[in-house]
Structures are given as structure tokens and as C-alpha cells.
C-alpha atoms as a PDB file:
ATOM      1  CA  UNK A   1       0.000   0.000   0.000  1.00  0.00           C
ATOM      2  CA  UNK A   2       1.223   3.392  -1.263  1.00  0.00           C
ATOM      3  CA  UNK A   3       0.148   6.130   1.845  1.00  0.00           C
ATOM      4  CA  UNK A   4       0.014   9.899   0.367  1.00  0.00           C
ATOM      5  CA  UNK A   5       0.150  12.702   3.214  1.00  0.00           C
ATOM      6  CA  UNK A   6      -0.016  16.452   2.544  1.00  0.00           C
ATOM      7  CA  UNK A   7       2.399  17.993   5.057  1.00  0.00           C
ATOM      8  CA  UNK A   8       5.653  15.948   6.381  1.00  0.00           C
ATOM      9  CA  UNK A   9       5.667  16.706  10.849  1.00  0.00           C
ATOM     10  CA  UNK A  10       1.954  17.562  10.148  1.00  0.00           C
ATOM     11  CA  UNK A  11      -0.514  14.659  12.479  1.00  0.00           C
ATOM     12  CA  UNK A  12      -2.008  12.466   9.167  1.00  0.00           C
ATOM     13  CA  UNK A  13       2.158  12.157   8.221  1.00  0.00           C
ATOM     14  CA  UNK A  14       2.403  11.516  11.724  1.00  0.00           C
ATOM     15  CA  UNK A  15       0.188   8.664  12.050  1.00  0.00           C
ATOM     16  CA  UNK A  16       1.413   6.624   8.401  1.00  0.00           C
ATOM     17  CA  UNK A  17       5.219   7.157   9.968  1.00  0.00           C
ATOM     18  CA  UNK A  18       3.579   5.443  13.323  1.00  0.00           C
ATOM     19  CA  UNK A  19       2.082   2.639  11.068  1.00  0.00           C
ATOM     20  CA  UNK A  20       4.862   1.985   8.637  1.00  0.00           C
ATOM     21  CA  UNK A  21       7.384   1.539  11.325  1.00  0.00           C
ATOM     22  CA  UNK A  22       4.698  -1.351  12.533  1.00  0.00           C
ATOM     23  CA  UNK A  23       5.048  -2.864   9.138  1.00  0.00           C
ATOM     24  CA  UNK A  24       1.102  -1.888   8.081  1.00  0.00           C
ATOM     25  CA  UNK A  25       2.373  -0.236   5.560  1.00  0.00           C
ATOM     26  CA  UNK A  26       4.959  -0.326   2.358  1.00  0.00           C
ATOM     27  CA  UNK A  27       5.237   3.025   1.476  1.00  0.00           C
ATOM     28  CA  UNK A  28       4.907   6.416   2.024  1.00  0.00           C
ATOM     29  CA  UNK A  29       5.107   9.499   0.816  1.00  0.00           C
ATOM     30  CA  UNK A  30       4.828  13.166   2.224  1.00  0.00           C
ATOM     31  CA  UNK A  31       4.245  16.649   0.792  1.00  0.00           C
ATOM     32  CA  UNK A  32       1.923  15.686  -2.099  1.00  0.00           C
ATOM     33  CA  UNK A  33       0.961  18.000  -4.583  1.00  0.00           C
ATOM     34  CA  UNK A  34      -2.139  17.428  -7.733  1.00  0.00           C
ATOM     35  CA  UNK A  35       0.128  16.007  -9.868  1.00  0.00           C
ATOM     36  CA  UNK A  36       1.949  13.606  -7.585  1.00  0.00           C
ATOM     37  CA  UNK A  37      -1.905  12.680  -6.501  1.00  0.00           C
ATOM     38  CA  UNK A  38      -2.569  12.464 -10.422  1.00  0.00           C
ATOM     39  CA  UNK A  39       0.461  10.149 -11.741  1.00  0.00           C
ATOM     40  CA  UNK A  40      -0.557   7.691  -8.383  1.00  0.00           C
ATOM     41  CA  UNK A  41      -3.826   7.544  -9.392  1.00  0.00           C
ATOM     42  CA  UNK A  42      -3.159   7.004 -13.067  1.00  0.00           C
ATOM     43  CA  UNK A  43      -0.520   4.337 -13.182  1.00  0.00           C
ATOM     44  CA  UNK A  44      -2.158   2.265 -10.602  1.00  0.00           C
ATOM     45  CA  UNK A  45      -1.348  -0.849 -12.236  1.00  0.00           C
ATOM     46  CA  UNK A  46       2.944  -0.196 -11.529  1.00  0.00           C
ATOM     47  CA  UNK A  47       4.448  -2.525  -8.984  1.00  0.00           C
ATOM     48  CA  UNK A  48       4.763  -0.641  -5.371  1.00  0.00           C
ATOM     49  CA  UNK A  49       8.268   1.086  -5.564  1.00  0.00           C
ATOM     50  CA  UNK A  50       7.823   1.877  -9.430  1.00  0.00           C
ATOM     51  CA  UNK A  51       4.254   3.679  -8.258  1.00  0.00           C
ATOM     52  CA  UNK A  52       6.297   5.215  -5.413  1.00  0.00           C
ATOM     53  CA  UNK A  53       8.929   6.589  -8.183  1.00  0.00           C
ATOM     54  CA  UNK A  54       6.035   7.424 -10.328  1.00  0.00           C
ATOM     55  CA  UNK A  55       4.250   9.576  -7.461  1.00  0.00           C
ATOM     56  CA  UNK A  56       7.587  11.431  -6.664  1.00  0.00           C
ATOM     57  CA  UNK A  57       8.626  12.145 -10.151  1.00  0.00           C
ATOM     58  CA  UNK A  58       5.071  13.970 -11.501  1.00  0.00           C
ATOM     59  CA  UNK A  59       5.224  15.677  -8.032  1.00  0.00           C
ATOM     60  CA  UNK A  60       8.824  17.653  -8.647  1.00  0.00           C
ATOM     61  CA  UNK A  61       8.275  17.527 -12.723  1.00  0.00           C
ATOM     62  CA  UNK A  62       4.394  19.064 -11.770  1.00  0.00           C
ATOM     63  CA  UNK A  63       6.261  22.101 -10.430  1.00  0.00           C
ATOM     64  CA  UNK A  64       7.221  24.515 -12.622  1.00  0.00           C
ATOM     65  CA  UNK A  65       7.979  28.473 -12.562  1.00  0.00           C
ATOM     66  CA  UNK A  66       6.528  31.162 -14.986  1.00  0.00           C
ATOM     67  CA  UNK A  67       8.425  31.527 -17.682  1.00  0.00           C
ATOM     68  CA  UNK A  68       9.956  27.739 -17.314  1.00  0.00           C
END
């Protein structure tokens, strides 16, 4: 299972760090953004850690500056 949480310290990151350490969960991931959310939801089908990849990479390529 692939756990998304908006804000890394923040309580909902909180409580997946709790649970992963327990071994309830694979993966996690912290500081999503739309597109991150978007390329998870989209390529649903990738193994775990290629999803986890996935997630992180349309997350920094999904933020771009005027004029980029």
C-alpha cells in the first residue's frame, strides 16, 4: 500500500510514519501536490516502488515556474 500525506511533521504524516514503522504499511510518501496525486492515481497498475517513483517524479516535474 502506497500512503500519500499532505504535510511531512503535520498529524495524518504523523500517524502513516507510526504505522509503517509497525510494518502496516509499504510506502509512504509526504508533501503531495495534484500532480503527484494524479500520476498515483493514473498508473495504478505499476508494482509498489515503481508507483512510489512514479508519485515522486510527476510531483517535482508538476512544479514549474513562470516563464519555465
Amino acid at each position: 500500500m502506497l500512503l500519500l500525506t499532505d504535510v511531512f511533521g503535520a498529524t495524518p504524516d504523523n500517524v502513516v510514519r507510526h504505522f509503517s514503522h509497525q510494518g502496516n504499511a509499504r510506502a509512504a510518501v509526504n508533501g503531495i501536490n495534484l500532480p503527484m496525486l494524479l500520476c498515483g492515481l493514473n498508473y495504478a497498475h505499476q508494482s509498489l516502488e515503481e508507483l512510489r517513483q512514479t508519485a515522486l517524479n510527476g510531483g517535482r516535474n508538476g512544479v514549474k515556474q513562470d516563464g519555465e
